[in-house]
N, C-alpha and C. Protein backbone atom coordinates (compact mmCIF):
# COMPACT_ATOMS: atom_id res chain seq x y z
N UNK A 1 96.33 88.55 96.03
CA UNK A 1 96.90 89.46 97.00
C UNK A 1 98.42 89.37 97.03
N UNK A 2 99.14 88.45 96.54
CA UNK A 2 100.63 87.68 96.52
C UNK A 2 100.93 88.64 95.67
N UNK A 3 100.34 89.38 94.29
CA UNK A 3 101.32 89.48 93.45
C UNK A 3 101.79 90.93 94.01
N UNK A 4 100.90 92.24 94.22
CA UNK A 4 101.42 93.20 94.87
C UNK A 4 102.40 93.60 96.27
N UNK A 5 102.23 92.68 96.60
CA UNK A 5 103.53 91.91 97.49
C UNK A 5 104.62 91.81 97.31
N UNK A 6 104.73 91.16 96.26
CA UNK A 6 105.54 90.24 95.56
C UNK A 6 106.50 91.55 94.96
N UNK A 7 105.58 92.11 94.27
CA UNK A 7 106.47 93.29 93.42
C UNK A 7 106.59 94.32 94.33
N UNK A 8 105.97 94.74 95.13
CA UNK A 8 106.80 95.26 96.42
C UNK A 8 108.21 95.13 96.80
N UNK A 9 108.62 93.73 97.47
CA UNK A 9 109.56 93.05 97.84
C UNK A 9 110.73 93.38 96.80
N UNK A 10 110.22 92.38 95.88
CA UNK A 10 111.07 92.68 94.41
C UNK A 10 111.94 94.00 94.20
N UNK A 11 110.78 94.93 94.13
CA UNK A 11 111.26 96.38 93.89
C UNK A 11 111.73 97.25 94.96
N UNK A 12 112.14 96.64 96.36
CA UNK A 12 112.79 97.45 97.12
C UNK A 12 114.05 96.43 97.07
N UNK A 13 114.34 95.59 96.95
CA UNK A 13 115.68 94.75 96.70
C UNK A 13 116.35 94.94 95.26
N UNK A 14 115.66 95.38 94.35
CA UNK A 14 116.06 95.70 93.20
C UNK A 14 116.40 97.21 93.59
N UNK A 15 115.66 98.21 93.78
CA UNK A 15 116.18 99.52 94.22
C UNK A 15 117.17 99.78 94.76
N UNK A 16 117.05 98.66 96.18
CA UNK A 16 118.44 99.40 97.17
C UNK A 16 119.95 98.64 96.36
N UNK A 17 120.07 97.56 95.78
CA UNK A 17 120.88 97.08 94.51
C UNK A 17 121.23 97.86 93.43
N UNK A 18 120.54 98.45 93.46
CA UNK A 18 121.23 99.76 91.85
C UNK A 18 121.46 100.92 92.61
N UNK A 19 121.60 101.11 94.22
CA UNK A 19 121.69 102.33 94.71
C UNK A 19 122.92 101.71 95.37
N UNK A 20 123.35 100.69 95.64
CA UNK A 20 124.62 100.45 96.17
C UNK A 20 125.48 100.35 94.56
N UNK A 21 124.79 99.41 93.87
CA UNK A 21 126.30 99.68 92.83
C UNK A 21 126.50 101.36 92.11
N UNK A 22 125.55 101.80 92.37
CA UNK A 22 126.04 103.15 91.88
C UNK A 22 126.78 103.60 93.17
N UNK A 23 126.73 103.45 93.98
CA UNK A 23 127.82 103.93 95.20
C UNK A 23 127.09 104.91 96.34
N UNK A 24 125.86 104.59 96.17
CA UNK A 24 124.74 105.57 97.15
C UNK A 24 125.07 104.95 99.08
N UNK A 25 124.73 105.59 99.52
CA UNK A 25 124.85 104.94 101.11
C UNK A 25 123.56 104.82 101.27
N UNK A 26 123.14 104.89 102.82
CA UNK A 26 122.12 103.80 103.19
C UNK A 26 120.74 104.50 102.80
N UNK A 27 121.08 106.12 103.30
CA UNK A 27 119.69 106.64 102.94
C UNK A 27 119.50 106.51 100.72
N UNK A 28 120.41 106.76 100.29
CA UNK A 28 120.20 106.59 98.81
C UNK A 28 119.29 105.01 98.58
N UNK A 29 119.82 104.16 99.58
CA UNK A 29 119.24 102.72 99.23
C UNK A 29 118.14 102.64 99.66
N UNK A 30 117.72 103.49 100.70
CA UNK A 30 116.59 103.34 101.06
C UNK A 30 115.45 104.30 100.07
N UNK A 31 116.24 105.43 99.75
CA UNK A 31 115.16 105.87 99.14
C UNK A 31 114.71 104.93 97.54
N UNK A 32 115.62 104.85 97.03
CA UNK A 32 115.87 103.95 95.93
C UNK A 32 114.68 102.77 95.72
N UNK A 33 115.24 102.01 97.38
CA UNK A 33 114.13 100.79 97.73
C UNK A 33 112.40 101.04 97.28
N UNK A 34 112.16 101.98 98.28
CA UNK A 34 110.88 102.57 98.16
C UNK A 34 110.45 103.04 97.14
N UNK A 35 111.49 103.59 96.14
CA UNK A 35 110.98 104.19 94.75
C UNK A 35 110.54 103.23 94.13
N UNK A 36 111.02 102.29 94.04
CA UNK A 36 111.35 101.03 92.99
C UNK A 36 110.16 100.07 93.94
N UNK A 37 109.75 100.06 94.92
CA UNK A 37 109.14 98.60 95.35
C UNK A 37 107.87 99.52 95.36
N UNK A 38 107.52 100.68 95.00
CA UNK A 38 105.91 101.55 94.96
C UNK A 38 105.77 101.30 93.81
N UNK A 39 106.85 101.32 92.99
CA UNK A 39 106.70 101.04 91.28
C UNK A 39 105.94 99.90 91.06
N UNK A 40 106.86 98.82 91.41
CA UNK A 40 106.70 97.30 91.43
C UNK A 40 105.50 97.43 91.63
N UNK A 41 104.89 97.90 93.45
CA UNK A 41 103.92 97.21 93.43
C UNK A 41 102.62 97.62 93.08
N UNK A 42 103.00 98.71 92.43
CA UNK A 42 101.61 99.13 91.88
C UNK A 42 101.34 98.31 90.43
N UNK A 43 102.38 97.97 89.89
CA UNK A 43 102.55 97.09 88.38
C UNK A 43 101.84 95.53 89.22
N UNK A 44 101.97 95.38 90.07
CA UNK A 44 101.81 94.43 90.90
C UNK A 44 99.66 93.97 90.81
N UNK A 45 99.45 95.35 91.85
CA UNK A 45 98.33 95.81 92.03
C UNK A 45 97.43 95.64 90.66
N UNK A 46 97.85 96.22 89.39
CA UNK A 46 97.34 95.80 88.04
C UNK A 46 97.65 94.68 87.69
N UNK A 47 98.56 94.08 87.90
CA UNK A 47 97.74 92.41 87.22
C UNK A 47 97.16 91.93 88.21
N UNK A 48 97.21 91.92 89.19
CA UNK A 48 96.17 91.30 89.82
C UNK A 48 94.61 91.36 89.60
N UNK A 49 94.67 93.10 89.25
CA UNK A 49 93.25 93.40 88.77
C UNK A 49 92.92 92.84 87.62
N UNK A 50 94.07 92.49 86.81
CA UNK A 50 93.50 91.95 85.63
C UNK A 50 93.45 90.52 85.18
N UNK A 51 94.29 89.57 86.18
CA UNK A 51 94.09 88.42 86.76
C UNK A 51 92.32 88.15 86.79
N UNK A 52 92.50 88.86 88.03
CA UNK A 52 90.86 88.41 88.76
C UNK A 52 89.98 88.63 87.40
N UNK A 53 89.57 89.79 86.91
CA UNK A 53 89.00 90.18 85.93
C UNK A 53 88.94 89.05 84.64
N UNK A 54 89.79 88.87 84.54
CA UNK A 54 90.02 87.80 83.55
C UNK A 54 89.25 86.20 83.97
N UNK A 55 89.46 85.62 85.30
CA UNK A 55 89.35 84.54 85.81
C UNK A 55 87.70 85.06 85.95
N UNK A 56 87.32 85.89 86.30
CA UNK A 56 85.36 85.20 85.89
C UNK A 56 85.46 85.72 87.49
């Protein structure tokens, strides 16, 4: 359950970070955040599935 989390987190701190150095304000970072941490955590969501799957 940690890892889709995980890449959640990840990918809204990585998002709103490439939306400030490109020079975006708060709503750009926010949207940014959310783009990037739905990404994450769906990349997230699949290994986990394939974790478990794997582990028996």
């Amino acid at each position: 359950m940690i890892l889709p989390l995980t890449g959640l987190l990840i990918g809204a701190i990585l998002g709103a970070w490439r939306a400030r150095r490109h020079g975006g304000g708060a709503a750009d970072m926010a949207q940014w955040g959310a783009a990037h941490g739905v990404a994450l955590g769906v990349v997230g969501l699949f290994l986990l599935l394939l974790v478990s799957r794997l582990a028996g």
